[in-house]
C-alpha atoms as a PDB file:
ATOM      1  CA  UNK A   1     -23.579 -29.782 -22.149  1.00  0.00           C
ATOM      2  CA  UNK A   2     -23.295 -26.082 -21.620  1.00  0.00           C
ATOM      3  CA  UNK A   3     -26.686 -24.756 -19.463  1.00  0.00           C
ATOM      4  CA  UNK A   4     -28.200 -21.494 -21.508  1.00  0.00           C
ATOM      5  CA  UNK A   5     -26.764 -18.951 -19.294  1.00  0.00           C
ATOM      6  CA  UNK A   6     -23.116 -20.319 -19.733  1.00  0.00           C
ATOM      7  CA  UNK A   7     -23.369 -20.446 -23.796  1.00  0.00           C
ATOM      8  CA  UNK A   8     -25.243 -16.852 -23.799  1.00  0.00           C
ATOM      9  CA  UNK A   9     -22.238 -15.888 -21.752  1.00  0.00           C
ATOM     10  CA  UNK A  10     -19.858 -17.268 -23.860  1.00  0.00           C
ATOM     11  CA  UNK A  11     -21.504 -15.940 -27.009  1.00  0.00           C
ATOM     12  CA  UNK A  12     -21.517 -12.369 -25.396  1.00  0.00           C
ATOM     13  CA  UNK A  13     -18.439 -11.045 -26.634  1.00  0.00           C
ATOM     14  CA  UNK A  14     -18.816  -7.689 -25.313  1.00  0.00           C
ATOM     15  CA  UNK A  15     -19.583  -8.994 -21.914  1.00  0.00           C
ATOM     16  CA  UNK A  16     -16.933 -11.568 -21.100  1.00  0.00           C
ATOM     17  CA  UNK A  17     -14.296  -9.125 -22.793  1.00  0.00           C
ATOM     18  CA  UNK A  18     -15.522  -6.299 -20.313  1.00  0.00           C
ATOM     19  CA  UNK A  19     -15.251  -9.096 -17.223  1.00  0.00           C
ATOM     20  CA  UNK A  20     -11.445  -9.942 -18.655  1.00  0.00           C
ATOM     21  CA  UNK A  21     -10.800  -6.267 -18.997  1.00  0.00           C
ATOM     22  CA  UNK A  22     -11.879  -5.298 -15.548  1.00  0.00           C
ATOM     23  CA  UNK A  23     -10.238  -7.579 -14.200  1.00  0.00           C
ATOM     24  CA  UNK A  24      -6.342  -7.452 -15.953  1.00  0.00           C
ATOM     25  CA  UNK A  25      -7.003  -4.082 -15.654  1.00  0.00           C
ATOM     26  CA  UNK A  26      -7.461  -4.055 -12.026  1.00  0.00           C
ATOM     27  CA  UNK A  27      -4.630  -7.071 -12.007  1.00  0.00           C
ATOM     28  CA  UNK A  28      -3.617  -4.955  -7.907  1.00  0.00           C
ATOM     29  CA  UNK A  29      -7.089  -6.233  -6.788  1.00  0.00           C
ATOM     30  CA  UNK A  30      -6.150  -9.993  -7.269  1.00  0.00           C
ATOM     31  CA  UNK A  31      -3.067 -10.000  -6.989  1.00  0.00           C
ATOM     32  CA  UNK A  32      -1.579 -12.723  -4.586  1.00  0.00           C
ATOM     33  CA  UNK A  33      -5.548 -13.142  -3.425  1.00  0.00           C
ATOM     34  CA  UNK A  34      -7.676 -16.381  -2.850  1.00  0.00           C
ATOM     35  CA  UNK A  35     -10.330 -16.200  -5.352  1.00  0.00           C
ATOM     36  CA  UNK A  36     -14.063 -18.170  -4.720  1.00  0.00           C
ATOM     37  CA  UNK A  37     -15.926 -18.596  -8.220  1.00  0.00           C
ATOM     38  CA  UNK A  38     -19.211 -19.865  -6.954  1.00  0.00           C
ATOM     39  CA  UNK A  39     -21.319 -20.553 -10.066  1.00  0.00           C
ATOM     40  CA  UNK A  40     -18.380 -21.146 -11.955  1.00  0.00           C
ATOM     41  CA  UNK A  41     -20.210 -22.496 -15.081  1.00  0.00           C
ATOM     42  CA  UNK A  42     -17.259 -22.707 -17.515  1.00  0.00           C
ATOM     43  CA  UNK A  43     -14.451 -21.497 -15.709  1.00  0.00           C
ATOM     44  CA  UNK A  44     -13.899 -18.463 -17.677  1.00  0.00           C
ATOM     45  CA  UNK A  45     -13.823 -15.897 -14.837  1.00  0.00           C
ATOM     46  CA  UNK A  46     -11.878 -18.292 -12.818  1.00  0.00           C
ATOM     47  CA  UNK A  47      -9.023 -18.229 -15.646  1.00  0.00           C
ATOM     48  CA  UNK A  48      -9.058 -14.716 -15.840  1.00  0.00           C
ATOM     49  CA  UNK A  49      -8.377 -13.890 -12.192  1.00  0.00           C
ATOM     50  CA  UNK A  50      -5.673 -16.342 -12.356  1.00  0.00           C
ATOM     51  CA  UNK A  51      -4.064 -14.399 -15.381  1.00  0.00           C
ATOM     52  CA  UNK A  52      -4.565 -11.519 -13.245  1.00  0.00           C
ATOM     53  CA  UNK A  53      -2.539 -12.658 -10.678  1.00  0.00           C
ATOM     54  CA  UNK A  54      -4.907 -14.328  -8.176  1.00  0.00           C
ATOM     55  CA  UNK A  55      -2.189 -16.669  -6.119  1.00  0.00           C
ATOM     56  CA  UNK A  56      -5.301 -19.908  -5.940  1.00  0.00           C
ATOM     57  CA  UNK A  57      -8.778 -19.537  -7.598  1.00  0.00           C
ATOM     58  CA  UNK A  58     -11.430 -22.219  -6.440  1.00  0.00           C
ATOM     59  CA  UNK A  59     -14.146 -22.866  -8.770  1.00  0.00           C
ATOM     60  CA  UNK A  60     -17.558 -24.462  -7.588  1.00  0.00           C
ATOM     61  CA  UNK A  61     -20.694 -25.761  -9.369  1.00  0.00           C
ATOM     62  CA  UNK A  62     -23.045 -27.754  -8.760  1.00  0.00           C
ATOM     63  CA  UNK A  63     -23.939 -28.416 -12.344  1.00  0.00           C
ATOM     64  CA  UNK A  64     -22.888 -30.651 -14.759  1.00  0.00           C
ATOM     65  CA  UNK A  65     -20.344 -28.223 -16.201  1.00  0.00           C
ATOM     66  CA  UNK A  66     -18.196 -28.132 -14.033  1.00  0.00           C
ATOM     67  CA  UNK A  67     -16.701 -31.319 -15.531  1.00  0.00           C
ATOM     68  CA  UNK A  68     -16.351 -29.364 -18.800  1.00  0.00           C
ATOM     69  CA  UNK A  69     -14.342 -26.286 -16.838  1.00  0.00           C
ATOM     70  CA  UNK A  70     -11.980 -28.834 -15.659  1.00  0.00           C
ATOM     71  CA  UNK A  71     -11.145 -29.855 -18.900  1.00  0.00           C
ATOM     72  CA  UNK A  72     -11.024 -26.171 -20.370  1.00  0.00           C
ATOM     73  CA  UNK A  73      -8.641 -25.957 -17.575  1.00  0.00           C
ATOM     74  CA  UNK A  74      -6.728 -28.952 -17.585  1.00  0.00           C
ATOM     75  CA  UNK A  75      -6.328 -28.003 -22.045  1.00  0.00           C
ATOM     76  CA  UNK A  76      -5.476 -24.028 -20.584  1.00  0.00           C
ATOM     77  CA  UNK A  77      -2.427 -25.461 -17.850  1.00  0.00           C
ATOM     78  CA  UNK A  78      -0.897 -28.024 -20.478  1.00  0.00           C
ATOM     79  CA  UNK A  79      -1.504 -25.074 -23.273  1.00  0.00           C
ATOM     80  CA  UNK A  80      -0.271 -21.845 -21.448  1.00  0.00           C
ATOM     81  CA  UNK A  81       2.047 -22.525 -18.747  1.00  0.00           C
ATOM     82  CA  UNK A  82      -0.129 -22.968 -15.861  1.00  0.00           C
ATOM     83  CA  UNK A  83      -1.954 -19.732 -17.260  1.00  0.00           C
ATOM     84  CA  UNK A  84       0.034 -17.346 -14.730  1.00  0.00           C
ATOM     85  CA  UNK A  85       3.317 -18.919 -14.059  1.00  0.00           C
ATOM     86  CA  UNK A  86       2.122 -20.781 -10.388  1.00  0.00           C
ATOM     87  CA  UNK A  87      -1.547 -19.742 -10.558  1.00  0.00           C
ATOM     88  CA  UNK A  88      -3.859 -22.457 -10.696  1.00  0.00           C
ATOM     89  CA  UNK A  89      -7.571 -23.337 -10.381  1.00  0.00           C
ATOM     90  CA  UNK A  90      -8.961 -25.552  -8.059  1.00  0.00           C
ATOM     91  CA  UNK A  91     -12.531 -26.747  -9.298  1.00  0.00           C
ATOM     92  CA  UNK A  92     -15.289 -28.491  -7.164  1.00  0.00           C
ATOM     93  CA  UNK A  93     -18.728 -30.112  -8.282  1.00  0.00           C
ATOM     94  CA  UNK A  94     -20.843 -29.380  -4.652  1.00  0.00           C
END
């Protein structure tokens, strides 16, 4: 079960499309970096700085949901190619 904060983010269009923009936008900043999502909730900023090129992304939450990111991911690998070619997520319940 999504927590409130995850689902309002979800449901905010404007805001996770301005996260996703920033960040393909600014695809030089994570390029070929090691990204650390700490509060990962769903995962979503996690995927998007793997599409923008982050070589390993490690996602952490201590919340339930983090069991419901790894199958978003697990559906986004099998679905898109690994999302970026050899980017992939790492994602920890701690």
């Amino acid at each position: 079960m999504c927590h409130v904060v995850d689902t309002d983010m979800i449901q905010d269009k404007v805001r996770t499309e301005s996260y996703r923009d920033v960040m393909y936008n600014n695809a030089d900043v994570f390029r070929d970096k090691v990204v650390l999502d700490v509060g990962c909730g769903t995962g979503i900023l996690s995927m998007f700085a793997a599409r923008a090129g982050a070589r390993h992304v490690y996602a952490v939450d201590m919340a339930e949901i983090i069991y419901q990111a790894m199958d978003i991911a697990r559906y986004a690998f099998q679905q898109f190619n690994n999302i970026a070619g050899t980017n992939f997520i790492k994602l920890f319940q701690k």
